[in-house]
Protein backbone atom coordinates (compact mmCIF):
# COMPACT_ATOMS: atom_id res chain seq x y z
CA UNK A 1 130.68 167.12 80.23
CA UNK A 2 131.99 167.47 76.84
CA UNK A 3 134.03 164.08 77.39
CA UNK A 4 130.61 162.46 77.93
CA UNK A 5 128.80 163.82 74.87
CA UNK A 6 131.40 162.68 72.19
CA UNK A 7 131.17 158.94 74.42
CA UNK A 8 127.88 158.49 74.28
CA UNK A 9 127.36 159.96 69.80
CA UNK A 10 130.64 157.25 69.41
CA UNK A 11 128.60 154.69 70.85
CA UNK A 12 125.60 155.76 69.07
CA UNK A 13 127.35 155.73 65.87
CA UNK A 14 129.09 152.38 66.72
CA UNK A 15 125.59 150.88 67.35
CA UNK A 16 124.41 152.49 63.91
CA UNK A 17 127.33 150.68 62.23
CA UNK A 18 127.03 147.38 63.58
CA UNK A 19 123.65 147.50 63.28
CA UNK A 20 124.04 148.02 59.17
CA UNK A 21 126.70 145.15 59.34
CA UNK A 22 123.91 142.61 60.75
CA UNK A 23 122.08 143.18 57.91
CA UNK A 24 124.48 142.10 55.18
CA UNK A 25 122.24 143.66 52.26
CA UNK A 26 123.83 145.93 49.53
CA UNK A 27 123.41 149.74 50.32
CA UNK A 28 121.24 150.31 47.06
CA UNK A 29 118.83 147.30 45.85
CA UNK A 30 115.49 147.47 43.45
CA UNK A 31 112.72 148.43 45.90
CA UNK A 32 114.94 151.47 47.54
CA UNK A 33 113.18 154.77 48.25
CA UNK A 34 115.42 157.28 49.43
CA UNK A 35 114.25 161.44 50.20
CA UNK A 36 117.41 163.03 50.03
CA UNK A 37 117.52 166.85 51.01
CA UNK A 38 120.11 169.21 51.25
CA UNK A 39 121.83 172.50 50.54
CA UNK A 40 124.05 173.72 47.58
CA UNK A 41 127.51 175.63 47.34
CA UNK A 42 128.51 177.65 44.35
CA UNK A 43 125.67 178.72 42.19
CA UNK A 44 126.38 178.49 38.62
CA UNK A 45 127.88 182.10 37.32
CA UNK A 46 127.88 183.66 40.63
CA UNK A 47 130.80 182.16 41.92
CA UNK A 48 131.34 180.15 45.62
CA UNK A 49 129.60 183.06 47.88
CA UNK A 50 129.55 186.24 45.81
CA UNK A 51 128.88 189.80 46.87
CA UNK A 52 125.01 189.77 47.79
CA UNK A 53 123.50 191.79 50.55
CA UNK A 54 121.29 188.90 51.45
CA UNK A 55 121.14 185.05 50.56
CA UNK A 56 118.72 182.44 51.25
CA UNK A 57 121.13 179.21 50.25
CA UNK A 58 120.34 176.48 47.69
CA UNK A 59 118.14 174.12 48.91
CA UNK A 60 117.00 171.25 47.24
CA UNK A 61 115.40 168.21 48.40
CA UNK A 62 114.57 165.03 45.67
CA UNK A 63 112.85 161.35 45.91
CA UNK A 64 114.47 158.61 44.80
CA UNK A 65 112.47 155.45 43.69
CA UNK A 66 115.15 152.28 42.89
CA UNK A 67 113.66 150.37 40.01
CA UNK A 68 116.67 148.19 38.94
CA UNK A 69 119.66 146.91 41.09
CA UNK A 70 121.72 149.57 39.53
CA UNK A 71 119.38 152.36 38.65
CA UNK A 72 116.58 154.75 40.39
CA UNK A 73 114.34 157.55 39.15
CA UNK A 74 112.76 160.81 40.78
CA UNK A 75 111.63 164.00 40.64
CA UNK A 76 113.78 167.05 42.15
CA UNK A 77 112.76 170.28 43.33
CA UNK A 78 115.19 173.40 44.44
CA UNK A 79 114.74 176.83 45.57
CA UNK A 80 117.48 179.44 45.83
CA UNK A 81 117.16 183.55 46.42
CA UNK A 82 119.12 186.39 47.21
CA UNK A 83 119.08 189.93 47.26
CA UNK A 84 121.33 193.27 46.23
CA UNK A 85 121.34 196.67 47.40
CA UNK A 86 123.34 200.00 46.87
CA UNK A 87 122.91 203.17 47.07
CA UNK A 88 119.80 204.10 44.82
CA UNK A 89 117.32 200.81 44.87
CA UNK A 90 118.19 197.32 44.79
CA UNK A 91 117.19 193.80 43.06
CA UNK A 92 116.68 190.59 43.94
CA UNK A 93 116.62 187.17 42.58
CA UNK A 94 113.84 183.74 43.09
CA UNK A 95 114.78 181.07 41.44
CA UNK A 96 112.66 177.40 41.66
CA UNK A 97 114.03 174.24 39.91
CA UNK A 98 112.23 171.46 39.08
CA UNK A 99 112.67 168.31 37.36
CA UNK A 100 113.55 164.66 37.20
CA UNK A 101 116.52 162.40 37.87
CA UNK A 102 117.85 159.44 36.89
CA UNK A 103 120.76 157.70 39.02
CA UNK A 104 123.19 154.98 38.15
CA UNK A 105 124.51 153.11 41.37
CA UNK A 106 127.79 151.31 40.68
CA UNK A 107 129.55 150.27 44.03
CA UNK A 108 128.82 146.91 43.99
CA UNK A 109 129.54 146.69 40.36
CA UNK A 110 132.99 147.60 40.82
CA UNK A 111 133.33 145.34 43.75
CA UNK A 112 132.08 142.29 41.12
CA UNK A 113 134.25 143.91 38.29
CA UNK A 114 137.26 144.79 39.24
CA UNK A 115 137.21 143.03 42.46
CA UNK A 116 137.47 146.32 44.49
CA UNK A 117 136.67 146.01 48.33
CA UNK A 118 134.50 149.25 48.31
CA UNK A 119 131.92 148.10 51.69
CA UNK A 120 128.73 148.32 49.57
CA UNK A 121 126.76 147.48 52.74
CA UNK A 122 127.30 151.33 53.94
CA UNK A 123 128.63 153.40 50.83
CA UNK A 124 126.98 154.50 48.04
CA UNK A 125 128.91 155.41 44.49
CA UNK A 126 126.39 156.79 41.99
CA UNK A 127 125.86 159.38 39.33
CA UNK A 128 123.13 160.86 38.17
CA UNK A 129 121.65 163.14 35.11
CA UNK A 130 118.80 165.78 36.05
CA UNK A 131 116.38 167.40 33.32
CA UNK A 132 114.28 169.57 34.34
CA UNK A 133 113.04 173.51 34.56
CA UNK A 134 114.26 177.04 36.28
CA UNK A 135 111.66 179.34 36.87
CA UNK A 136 113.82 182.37 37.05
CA UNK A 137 112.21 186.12 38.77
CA UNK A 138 113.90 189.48 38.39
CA UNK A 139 112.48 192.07 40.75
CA UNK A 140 113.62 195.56 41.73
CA UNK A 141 114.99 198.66 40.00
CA UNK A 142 117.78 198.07 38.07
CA UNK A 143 116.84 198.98 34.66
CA UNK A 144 115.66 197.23 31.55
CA UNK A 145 118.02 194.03 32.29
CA UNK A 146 115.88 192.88 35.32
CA UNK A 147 113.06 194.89 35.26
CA UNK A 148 110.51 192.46 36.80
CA UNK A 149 111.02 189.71 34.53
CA UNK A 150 110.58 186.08 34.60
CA UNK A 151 112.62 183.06 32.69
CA UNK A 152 111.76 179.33 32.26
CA UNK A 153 115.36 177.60 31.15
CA UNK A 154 115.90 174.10 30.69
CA UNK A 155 118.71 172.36 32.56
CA UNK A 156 120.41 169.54 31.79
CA UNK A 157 123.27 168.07 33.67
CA UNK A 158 125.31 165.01 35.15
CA UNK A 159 126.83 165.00 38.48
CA UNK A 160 128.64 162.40 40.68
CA UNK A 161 127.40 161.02 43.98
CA UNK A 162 128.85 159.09 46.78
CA UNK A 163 126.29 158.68 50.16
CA UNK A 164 127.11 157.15 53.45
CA UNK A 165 124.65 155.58 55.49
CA UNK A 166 125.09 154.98 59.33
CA UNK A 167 122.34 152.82 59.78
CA UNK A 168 119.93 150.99 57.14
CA UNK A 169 117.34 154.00 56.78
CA UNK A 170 119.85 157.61 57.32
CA UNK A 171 123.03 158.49 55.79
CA UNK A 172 124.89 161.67 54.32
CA UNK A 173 125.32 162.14 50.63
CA UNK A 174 127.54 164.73 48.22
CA UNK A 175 126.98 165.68 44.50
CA UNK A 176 129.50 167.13 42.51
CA UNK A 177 128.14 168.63 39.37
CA UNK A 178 125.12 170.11 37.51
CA UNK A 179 122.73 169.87 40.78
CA UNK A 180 119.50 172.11 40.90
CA UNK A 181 121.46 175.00 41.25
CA UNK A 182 125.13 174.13 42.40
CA UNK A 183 128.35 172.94 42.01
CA UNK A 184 128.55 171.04 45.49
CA UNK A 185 125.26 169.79 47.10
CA UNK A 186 125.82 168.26 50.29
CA UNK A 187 122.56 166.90 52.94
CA UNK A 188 120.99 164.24 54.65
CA UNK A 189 119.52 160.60 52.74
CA UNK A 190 116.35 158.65 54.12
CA UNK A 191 115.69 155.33 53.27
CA UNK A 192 111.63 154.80 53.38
């Protein structure tokens, strides 16, 4: 049975690849709208996993809108909480990211430049600088540090991107850098 299953999601992705191959266009052209969403690994100061009692993990999802051959804008939003406890009370944390982005797609540059042979038809080399806000919420018991309190910082941050699409409208994408909230943001990219 297993044997079967991994046949038939080979041919399926075989079908996906030779169907992006037909097409012959560029991965990333003016006109693109892409939702990517996805999760985050690392949050910034609190290491890869940390010690919490309980985590809701970094999710952030953002809307990409290509307005040059090269470059794309969008807004972001992200949402990350988690909670401790011990012996006497415990805290938690809610924190909600918003913002925009601004991309820089350069596969098929290098390909013309340096006459790389990077297939621009299914991957996707990018980077990208977010500005934006962190709503930041304290709750729980303890002490003055976190006593209930609420932040608004402003983040500001490059990262680099590579995305993979199987077929002209889905792919996978990575972003290594100042995300919403981590280090490593990996998910799912839909062309529109």
């Amino acid at each position: 049975m297993k044997k079967h299953l991994y046949l038939t999601i080979a041919a399926i992705l075989l079908a996906f690849n030779i169907q992006a191959q037909e097409n012959g266009q560029l991965v990333y052209q003016k006109g693109d709208n892409i939702l990517n969403a996805g999760f985050g690994i690392g949050y910034y100061n609190y290491g890869y996993f940390g010690s919490r009692s309980s985590s809701f993990p970094a999710l952030t999802a953002n809307y990409e809108i290509g307005f040059h051959k090269y470059f794309g804008v969008g807004p972001y939003v992200g949402y990350k909480s988690w909670n401790y406890k011990y012996a006497d009370g415990s805290y938690g944390f809610s924190l909600l990211s918003v913002g925009g982005r601004g991309s820089f797609h350069y596969s098929s540059l290098l390909n013309e430049a340096l006459d790389m042979d990077i297939d621009d038809k299914k991957l996707d080399l990018y980077v990208v600088l977010i500005a934006g806000l962190e709503f930041q919420n304290y709750t729980g018991d303890y002490g003055a540090y976190f006593d209930n309190d609420t932040n608004v910082v402003f983040r500001l941050g490059p990262s680099l991107g590579a995305r993979y699409y199987f077929n002209n409208n889905i792919g996978v994408f990575a972003e290594g850098g100042r995300g919403a909230f981590s280090w490593l943001t990996i998910g799912v990219s839909f062309k529109m």
